[in-house]
PDB file of N, CA and C in Angstrom:
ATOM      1  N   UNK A   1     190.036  21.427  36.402  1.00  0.00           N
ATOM      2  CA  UNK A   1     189.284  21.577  35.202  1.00  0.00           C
ATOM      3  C   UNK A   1     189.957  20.744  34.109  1.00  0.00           C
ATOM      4  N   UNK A   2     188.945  19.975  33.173  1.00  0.00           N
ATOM      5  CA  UNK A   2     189.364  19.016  32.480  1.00  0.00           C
ATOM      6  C   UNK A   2     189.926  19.705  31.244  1.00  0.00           C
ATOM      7  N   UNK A   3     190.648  19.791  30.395  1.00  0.00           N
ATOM      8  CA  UNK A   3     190.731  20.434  28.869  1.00  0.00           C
ATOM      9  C   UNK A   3     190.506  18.925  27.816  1.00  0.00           C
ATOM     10  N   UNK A   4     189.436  19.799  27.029  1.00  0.00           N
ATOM     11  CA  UNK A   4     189.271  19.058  26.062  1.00  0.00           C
ATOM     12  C   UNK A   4     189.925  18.881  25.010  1.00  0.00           C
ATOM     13  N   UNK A   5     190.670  17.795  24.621  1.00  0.00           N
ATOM     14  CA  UNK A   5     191.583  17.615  23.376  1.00  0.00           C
ATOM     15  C   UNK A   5     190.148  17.276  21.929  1.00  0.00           C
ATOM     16  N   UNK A   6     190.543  18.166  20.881  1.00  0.00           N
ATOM     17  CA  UNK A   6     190.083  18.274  19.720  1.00  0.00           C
ATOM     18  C   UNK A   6     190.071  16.672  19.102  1.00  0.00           C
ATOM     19  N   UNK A   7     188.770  16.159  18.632  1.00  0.00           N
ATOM     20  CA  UNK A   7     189.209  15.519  17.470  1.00  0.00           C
ATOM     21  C   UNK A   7     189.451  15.097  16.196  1.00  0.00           C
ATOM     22  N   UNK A   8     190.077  13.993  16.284  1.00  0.00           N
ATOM     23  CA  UNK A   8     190.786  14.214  14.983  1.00  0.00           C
ATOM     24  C   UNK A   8     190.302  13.980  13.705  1.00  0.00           C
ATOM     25  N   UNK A   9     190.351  15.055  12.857  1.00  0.00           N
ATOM     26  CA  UNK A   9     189.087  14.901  11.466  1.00  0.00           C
ATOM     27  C   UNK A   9     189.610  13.501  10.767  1.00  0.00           C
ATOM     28  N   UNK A  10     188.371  13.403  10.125  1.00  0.00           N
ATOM     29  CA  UNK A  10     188.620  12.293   9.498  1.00  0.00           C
ATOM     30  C   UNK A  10     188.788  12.327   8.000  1.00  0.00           C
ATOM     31  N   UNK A  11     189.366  11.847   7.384  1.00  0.00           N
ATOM     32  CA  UNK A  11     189.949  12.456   5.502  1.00  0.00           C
ATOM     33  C   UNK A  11     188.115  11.391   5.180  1.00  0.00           C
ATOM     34  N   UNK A  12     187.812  10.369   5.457  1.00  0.00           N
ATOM     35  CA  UNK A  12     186.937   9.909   4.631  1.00  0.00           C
ATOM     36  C   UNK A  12     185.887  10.574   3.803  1.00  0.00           C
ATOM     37  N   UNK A  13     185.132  11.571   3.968  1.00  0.00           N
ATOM     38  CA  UNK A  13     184.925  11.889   3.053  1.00  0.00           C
ATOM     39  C   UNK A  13     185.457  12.155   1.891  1.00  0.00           C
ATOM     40  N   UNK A  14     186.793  13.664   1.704  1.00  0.00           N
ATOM     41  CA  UNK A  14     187.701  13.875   0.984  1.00  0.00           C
ATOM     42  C   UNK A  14     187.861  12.283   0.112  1.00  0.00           C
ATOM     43  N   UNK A  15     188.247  10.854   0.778  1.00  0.00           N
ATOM     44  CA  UNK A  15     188.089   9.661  -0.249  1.00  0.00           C
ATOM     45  C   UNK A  15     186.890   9.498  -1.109  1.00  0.00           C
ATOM     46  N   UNK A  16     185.970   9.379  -0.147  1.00  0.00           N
ATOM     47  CA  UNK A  16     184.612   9.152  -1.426  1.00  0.00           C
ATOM     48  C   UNK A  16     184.415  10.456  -1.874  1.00  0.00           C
ATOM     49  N   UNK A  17     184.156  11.426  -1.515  1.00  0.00           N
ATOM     50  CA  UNK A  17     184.882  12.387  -3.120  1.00  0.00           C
ATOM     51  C   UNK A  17     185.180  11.922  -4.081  1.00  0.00           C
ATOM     52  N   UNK A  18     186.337  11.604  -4.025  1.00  0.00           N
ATOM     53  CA  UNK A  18     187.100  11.293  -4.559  1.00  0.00           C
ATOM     54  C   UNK A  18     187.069  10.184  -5.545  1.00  0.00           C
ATOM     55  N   UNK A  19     186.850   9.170  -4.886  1.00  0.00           N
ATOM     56  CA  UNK A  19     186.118   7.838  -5.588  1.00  0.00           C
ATOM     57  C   UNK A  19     185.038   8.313  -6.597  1.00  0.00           C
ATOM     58  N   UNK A  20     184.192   8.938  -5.773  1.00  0.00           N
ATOM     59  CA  UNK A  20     182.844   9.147  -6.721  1.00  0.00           C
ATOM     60  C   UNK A  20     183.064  10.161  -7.911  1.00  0.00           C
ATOM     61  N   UNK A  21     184.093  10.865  -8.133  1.00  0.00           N
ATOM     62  CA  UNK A  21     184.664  11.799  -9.019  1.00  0.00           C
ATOM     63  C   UNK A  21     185.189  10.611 -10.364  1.00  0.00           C
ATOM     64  N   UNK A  22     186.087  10.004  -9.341  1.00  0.00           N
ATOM     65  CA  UNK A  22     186.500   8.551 -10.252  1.00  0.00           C
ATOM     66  C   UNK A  22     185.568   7.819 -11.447  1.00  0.00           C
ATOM     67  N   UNK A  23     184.623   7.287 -10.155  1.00  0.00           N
ATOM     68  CA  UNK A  23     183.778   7.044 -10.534  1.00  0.00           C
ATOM     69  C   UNK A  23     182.644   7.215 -12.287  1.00  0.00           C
ATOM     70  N   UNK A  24     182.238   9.117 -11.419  1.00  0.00           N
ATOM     71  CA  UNK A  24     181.738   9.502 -12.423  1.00  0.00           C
ATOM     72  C   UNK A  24     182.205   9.570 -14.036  1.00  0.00           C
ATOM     73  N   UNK A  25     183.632   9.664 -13.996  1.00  0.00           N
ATOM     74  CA  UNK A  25     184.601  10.440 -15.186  1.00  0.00           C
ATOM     75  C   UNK A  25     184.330   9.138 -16.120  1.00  0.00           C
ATOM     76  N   UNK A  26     184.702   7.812 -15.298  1.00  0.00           N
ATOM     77  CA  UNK A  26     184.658   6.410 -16.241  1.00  0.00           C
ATOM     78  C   UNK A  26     183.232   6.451 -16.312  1.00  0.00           C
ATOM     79  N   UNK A  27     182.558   6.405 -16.403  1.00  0.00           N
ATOM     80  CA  UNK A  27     180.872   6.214 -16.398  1.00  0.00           C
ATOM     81  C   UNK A  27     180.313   7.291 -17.803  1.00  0.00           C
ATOM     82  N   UNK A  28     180.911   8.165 -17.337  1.00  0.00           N
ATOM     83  CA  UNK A  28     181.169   9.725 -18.586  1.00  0.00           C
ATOM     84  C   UNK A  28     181.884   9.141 -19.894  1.00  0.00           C
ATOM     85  N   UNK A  29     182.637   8.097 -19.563  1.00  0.00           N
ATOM     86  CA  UNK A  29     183.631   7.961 -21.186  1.00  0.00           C
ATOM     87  C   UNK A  29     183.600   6.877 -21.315  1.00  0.00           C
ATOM     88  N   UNK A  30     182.000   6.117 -21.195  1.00  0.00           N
ATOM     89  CA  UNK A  30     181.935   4.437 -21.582  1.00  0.00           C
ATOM     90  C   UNK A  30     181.822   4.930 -23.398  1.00  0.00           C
ATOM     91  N   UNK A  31     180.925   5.722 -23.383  1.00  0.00           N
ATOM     92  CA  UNK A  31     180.573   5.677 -25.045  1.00  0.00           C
ATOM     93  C   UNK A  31     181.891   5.247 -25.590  1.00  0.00           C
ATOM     94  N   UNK A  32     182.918   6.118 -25.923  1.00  0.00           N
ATOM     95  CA  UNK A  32     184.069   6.943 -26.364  1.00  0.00           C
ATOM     96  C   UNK A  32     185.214   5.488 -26.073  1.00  0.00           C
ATOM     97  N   UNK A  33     185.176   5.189 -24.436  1.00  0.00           N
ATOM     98  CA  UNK A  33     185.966   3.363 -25.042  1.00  0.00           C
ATOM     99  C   UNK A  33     185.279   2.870 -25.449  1.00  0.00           C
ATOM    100  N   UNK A  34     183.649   2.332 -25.929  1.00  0.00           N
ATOM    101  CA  UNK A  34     183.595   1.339 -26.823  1.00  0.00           C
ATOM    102  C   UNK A  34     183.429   2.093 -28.389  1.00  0.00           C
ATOM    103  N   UNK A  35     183.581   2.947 -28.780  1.00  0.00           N
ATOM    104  CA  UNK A  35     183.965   3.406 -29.501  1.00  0.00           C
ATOM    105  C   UNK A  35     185.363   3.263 -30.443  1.00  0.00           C
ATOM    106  N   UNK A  36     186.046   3.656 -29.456  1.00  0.00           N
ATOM    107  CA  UNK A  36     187.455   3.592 -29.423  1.00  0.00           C
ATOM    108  C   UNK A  36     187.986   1.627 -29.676  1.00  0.00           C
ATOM    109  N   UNK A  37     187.279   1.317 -28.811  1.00  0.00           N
ATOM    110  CA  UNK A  37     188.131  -0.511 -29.090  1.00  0.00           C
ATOM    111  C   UNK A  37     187.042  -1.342 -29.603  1.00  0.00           C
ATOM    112  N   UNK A  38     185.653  -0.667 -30.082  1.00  0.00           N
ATOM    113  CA  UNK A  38     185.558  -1.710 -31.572  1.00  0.00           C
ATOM    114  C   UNK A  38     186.325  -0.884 -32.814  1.00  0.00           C
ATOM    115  N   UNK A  39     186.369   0.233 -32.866  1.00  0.00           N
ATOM    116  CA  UNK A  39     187.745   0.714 -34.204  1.00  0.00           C
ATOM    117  C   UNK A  39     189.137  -0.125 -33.984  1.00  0.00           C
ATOM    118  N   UNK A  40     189.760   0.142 -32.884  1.00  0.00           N
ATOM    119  CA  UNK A  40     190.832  -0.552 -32.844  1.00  0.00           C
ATOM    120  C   UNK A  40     190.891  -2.218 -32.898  1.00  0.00           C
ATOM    121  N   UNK A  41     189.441  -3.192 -32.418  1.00  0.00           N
ATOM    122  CA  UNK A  41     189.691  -4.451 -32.958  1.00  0.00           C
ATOM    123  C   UNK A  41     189.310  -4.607 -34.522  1.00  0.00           C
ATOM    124  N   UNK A  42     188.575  -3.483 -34.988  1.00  0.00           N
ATOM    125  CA  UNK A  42     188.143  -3.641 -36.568  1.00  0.00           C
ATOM    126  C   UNK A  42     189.754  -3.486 -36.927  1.00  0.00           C
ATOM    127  N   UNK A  43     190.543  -2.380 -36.463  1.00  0.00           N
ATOM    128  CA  UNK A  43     191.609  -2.028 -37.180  1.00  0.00           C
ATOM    129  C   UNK A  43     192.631  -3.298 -37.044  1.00  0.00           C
ATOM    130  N   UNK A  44     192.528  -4.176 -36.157  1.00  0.00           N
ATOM    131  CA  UNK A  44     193.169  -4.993 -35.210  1.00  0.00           C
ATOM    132  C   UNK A  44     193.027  -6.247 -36.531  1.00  0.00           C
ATOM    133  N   UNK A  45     191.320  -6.547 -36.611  1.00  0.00           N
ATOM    134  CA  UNK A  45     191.172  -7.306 -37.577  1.00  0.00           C
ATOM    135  C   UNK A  45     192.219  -7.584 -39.188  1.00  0.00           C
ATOM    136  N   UNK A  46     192.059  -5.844 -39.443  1.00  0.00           N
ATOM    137  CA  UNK A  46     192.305  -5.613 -40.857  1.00  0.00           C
ATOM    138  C   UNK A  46     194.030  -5.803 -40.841  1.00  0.00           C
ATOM    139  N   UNK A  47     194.510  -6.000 -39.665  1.00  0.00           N
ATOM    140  CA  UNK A  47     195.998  -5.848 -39.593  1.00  0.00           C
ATOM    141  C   UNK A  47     196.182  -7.694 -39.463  1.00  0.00           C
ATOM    142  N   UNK A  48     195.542  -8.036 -39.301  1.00  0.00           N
ATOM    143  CA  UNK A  48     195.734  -9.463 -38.547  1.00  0.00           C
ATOM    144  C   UNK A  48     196.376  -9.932 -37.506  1.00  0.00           C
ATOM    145  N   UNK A  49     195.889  -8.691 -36.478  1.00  0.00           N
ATOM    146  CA  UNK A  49     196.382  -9.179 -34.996  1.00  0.00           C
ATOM    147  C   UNK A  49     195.873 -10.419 -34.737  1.00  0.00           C
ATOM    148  N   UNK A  50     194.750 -11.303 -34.772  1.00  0.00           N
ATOM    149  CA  UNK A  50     194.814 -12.211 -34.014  1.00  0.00           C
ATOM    150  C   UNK A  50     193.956 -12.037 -32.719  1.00  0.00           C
ATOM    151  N   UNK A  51     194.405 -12.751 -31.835  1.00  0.00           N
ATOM    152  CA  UNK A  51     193.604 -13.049 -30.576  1.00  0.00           C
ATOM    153  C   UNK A  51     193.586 -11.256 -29.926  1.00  0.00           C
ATOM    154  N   UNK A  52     194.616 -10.446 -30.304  1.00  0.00           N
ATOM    155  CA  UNK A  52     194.454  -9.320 -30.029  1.00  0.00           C
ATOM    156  C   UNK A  52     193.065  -8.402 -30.260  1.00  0.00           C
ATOM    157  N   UNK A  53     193.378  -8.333 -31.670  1.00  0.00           N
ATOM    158  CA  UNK A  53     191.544  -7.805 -32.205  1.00  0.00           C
ATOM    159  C   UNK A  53     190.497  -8.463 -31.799  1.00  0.00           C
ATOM    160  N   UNK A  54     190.237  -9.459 -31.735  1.00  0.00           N
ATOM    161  CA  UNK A  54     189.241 -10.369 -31.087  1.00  0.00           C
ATOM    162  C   UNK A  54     188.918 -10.038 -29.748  1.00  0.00           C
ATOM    163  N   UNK A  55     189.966  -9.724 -28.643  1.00  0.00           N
ATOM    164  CA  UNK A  55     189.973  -9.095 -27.784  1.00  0.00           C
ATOM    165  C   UNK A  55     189.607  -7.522 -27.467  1.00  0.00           C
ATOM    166  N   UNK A  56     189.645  -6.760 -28.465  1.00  0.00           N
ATOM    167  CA  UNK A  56     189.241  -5.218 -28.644  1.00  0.00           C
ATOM    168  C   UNK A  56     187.882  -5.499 -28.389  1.00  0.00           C
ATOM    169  N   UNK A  57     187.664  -5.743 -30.193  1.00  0.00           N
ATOM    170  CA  UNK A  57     186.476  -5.884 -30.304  1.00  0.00           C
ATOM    171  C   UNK A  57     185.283  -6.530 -29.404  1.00  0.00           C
ATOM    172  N   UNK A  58     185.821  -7.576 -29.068  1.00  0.00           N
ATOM    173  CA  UNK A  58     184.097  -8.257 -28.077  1.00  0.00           C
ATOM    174  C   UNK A  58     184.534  -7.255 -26.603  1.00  0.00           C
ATOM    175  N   UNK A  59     185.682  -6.750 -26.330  1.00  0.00           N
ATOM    176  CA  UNK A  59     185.761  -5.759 -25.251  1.00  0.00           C
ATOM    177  C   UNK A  59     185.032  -4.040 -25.463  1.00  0.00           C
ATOM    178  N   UNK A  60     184.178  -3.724 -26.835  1.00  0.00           N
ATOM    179  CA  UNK A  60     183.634  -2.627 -27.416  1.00  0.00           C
ATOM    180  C   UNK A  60     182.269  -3.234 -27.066  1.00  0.00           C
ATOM    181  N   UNK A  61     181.960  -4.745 -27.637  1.00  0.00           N
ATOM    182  CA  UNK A  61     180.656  -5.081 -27.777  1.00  0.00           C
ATOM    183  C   UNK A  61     180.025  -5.184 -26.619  1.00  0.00           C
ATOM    184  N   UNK A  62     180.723  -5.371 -25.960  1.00  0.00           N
ATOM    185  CA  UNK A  62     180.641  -5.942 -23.739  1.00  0.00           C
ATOM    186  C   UNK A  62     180.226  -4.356 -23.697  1.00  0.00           C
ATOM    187  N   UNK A  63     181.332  -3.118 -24.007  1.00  0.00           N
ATOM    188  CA  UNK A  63     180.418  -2.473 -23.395  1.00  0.00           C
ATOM    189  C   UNK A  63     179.382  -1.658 -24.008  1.00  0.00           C
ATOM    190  N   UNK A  64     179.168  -1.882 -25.874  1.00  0.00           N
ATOM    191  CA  UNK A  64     177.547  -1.758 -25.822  1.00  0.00           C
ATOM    192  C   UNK A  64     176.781  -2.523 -25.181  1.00  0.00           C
ATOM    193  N   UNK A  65     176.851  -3.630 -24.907  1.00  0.00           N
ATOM    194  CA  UNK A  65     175.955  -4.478 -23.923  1.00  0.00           C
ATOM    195  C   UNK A  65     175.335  -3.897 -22.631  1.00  0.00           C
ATOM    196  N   UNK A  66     176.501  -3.459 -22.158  1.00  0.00           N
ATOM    197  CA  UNK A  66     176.396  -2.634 -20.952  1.00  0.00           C
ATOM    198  C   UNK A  66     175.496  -0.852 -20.546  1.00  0.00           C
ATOM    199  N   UNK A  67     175.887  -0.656 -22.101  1.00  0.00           N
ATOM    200  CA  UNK A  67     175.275   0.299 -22.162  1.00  0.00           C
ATOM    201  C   UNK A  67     173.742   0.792 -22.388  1.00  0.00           C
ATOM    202  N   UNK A  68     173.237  -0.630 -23.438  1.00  0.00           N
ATOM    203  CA  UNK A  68     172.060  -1.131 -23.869  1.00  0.00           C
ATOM    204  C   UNK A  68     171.582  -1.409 -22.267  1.00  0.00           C
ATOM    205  N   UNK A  69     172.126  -2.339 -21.822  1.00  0.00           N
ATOM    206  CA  UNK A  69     171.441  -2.604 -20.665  1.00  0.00           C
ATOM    207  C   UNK A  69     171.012  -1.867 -19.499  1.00  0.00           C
ATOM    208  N   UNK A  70     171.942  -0.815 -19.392  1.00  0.00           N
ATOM    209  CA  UNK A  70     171.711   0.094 -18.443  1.00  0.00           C
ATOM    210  C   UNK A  70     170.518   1.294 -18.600  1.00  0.00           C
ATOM    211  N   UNK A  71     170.007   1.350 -20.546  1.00  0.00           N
ATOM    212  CA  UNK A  71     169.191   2.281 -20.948  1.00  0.00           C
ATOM    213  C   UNK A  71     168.010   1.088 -20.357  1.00  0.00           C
ATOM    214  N   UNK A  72     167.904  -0.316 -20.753  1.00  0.00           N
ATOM    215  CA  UNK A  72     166.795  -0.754 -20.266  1.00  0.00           C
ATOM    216  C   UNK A  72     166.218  -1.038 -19.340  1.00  0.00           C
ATOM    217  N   UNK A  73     167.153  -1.242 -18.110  1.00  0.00           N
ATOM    218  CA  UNK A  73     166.501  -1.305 -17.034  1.00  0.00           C
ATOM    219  C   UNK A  73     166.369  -0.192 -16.305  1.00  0.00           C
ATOM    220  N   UNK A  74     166.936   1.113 -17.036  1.00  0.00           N
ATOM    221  CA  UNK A  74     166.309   2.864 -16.240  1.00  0.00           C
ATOM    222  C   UNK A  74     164.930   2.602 -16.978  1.00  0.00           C
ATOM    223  N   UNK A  75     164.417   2.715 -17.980  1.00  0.00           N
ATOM    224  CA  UNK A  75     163.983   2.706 -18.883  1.00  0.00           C
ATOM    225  C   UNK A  75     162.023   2.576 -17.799  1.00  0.00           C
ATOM    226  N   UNK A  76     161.358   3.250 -18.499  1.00  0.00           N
ATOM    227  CA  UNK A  76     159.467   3.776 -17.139  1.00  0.00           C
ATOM    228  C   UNK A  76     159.132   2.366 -17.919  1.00  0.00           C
ATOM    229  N   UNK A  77     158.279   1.644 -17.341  1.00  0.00           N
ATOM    230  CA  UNK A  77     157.670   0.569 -17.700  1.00  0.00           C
ATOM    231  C   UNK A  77     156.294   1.288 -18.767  1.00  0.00           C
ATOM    232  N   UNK A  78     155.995   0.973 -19.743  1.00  0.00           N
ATOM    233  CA  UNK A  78     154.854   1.716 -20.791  1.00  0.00           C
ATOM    234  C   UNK A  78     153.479   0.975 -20.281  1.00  0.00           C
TER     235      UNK A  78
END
């Protein structure tokens, strides 16, 4: 008689879990960074960082862009 050896689970799910938890949390707190780093390149500005603020800021505007864009293409055709 043969005995059957068990096999062996696999974690992949437990990863995409995981990922998709990831995932979700950054997706959850786009507002809040571009929020956050057009204040800090405005503040960036007013300090005269330089290529620094410049860098905040169009990194806030990228992701209203992103955000705009994502309302328009969910968005029911009228």
């Amino acid at each position: 008689m043969k005995s059957r050896i068990p096999k062996r689970q696999s974690r992949a799910p437990d990863v995409v879990a995981f990922i998709d938890h990831c995932c979700a949390a950054v997706d959850n707190s786009i507002p809040l960074l571009r929020t956050l780093f057009l204040a800090a390149g405005l503040g960036g500005a007013l300090l005269r960082a330089g290529a620094v603020a410049d860098f905040l800021f169009l990194t806030g505007l990228f992701l209203q862009f992103s955000i705009w864009f994502q309302n328009w293409w969910l968005r029911e055709p009228s």
